[in-house]
N, C-alpha and C. Protein backbone atom coordinates (compact mmCIF):
# COMPACT_ATOMS: atom_id res chain seq x y z
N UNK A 1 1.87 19.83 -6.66
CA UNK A 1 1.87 19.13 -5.38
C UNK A 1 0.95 19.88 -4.44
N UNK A 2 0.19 19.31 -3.80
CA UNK A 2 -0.87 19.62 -3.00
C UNK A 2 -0.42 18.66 -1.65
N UNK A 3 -0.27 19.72 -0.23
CA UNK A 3 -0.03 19.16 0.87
C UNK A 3 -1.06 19.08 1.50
N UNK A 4 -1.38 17.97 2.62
CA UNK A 4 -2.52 18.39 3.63
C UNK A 4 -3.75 17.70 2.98
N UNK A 5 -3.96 17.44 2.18
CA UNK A 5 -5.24 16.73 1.23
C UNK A 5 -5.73 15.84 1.73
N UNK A 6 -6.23 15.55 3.74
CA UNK A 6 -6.60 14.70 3.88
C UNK A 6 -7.94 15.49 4.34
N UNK A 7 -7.99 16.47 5.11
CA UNK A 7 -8.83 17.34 5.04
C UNK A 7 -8.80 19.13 4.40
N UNK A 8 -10.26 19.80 4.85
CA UNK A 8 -9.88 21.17 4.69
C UNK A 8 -9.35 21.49 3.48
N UNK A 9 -8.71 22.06 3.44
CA UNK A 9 -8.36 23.46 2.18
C UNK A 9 -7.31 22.44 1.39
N UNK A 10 -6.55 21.68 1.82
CA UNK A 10 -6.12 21.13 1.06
C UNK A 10 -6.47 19.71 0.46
N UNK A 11 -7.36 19.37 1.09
CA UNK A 11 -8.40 18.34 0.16
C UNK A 11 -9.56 19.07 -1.31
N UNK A 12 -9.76 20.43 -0.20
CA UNK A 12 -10.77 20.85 -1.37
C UNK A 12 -9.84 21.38 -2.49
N UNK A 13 -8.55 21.92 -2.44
CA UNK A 13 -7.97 22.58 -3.86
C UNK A 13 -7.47 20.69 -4.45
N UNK A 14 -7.07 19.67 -4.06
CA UNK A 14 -7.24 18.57 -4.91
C UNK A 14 -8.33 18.35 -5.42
N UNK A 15 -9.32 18.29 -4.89
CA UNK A 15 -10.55 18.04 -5.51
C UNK A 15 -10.65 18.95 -6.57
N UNK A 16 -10.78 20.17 -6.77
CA UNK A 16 -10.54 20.94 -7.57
C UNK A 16 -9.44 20.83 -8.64
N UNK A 17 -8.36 20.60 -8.15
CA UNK A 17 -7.05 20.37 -9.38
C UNK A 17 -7.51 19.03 -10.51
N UNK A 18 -7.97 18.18 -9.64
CA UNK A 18 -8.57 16.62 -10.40
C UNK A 18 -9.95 16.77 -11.15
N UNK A 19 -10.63 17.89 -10.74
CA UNK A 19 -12.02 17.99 -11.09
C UNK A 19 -11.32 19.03 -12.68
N UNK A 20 -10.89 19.44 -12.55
CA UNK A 20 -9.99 20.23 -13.96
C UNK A 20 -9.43 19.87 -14.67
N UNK A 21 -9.28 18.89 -14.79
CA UNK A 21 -8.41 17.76 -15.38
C UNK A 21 -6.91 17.76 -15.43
N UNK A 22 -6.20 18.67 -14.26
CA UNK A 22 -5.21 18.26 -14.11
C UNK A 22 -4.28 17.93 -13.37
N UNK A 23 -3.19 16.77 -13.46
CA UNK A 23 -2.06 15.90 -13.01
C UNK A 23 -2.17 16.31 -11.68
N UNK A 24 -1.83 15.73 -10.33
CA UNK A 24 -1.66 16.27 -9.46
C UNK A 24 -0.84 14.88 -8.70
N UNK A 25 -0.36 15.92 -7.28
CA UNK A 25 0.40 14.87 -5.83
C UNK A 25 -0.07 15.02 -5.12
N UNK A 26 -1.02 14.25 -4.41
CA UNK A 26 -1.50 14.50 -2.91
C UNK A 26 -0.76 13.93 -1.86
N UNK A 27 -0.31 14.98 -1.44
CA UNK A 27 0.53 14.27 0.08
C UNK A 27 -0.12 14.05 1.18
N UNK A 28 0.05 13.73 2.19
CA UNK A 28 -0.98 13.75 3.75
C UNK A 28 -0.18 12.45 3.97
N UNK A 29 0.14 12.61 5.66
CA UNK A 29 0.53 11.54 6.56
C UNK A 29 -0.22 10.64 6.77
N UNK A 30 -1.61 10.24 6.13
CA UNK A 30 -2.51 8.53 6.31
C UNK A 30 -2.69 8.83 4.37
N UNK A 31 -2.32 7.99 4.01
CA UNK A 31 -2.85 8.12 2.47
C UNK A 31 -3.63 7.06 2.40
N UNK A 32 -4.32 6.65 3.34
CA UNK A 32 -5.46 5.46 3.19
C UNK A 32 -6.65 6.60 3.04
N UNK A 33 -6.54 7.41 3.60
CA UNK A 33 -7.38 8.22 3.62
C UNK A 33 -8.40 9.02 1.90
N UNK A 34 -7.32 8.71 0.88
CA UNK A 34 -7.99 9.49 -0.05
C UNK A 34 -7.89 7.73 -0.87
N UNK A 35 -7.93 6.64 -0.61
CA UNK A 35 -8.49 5.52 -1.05
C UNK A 35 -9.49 5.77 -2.24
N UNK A 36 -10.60 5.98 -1.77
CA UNK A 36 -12.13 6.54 -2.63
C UNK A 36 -11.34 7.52 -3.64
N UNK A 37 -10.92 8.44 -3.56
CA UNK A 37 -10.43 9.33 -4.08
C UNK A 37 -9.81 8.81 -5.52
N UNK A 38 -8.76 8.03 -4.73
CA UNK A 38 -7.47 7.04 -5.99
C UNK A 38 -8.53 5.97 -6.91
N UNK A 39 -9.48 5.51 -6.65
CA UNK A 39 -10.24 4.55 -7.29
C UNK A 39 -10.63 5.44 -8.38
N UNK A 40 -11.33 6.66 -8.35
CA UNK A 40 -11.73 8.07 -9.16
C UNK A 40 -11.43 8.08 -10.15
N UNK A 41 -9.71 8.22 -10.05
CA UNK A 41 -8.36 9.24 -10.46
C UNK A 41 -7.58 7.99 -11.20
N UNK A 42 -6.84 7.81 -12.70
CA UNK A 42 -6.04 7.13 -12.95
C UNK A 42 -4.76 7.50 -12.69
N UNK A 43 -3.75 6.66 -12.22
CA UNK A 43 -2.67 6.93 -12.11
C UNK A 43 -1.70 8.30 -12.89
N UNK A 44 -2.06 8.33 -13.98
CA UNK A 44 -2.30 9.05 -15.10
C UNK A 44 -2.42 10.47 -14.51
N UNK A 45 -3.45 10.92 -13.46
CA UNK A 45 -3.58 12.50 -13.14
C UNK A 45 -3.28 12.34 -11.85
N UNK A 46 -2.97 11.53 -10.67
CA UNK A 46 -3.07 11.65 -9.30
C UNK A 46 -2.06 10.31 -8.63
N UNK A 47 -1.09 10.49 -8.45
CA UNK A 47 -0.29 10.06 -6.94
C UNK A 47 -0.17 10.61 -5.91
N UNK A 48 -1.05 9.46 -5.14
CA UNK A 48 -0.95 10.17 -3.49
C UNK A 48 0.67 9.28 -2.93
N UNK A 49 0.88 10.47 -2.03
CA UNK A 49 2.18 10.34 -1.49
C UNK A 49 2.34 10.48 0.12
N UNK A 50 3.10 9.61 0.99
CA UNK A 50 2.35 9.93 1.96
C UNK A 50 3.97 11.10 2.88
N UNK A 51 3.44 11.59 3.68
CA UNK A 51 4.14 13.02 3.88
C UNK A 51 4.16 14.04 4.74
N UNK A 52 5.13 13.98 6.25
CA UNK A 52 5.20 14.67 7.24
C UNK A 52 5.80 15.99 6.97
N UNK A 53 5.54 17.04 6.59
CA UNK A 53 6.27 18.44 6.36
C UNK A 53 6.89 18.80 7.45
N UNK A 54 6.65 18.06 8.30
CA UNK A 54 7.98 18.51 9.45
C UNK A 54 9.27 17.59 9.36
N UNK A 55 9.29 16.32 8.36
CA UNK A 55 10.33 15.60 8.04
C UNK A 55 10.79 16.39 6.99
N UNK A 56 12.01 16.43 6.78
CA UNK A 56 12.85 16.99 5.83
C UNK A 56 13.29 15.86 4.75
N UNK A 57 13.39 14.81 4.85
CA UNK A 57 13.47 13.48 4.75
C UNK A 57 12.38 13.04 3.63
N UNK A 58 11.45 13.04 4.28
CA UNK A 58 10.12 13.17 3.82
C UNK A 58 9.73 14.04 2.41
N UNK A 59 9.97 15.55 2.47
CA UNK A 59 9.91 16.03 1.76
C UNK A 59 10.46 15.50 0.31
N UNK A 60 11.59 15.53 0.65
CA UNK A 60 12.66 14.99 -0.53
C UNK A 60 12.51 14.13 -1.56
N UNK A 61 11.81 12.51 -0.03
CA UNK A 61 11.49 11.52 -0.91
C UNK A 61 10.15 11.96 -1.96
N UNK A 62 8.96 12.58 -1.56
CA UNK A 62 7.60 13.11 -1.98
C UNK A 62 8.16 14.23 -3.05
N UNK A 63 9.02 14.50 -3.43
CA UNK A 63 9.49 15.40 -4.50
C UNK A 63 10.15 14.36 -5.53
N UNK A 64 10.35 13.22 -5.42
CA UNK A 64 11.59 12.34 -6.05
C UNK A 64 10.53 11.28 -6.78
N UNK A 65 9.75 11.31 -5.80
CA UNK A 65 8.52 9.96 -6.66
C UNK A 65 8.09 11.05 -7.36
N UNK A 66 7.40 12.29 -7.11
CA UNK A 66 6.18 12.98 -8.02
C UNK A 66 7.42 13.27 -9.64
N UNK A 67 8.44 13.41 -9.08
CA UNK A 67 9.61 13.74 -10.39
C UNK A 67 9.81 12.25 -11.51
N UNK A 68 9.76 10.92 -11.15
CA UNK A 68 9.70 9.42 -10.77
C UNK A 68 8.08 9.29 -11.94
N UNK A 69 7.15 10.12 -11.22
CA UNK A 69 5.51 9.37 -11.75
C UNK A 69 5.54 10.10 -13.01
N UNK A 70 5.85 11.68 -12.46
CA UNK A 70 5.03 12.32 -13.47
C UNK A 70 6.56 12.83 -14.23
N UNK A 71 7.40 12.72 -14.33
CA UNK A 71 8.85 13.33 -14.77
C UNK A 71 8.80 14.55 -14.87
């Protein structure tokens, strides 16, 4: 799971995790944002998830799908 992946450091270590060929969760609060990104990526190595780390709520659900996609 990779947080923050809409910019910065946590876009560039996704880019990197996907460029390696492996599985990943991108979280970030606009997930329209890595659109281009998801067209890339088959479902298969990458669900973006969308994800306020100041919700607790939030968290939970973004731990429950990535458990859900990738088991």
């Amino acid at each position: 799971v990779v947080t923050g992946t809409s910019t910065g450091l946590g876009r560039n270590l996704l880019e990197t995790v996907l460029a390696a060929g492996e599985r990943t969760v991108a979280t970030l609060r606009q997930p329209d944002v890595l659109k281009e990104i998801q067209t890339s990526y088959s479902a298969e190595k990458l669900l973006v998830v969308r994800l306020d780390v100041t919700q607790p709520s939030e968290m939970l659900a973004a731990f429950a799908a990535a458990e859900k996609h990738f088991g």
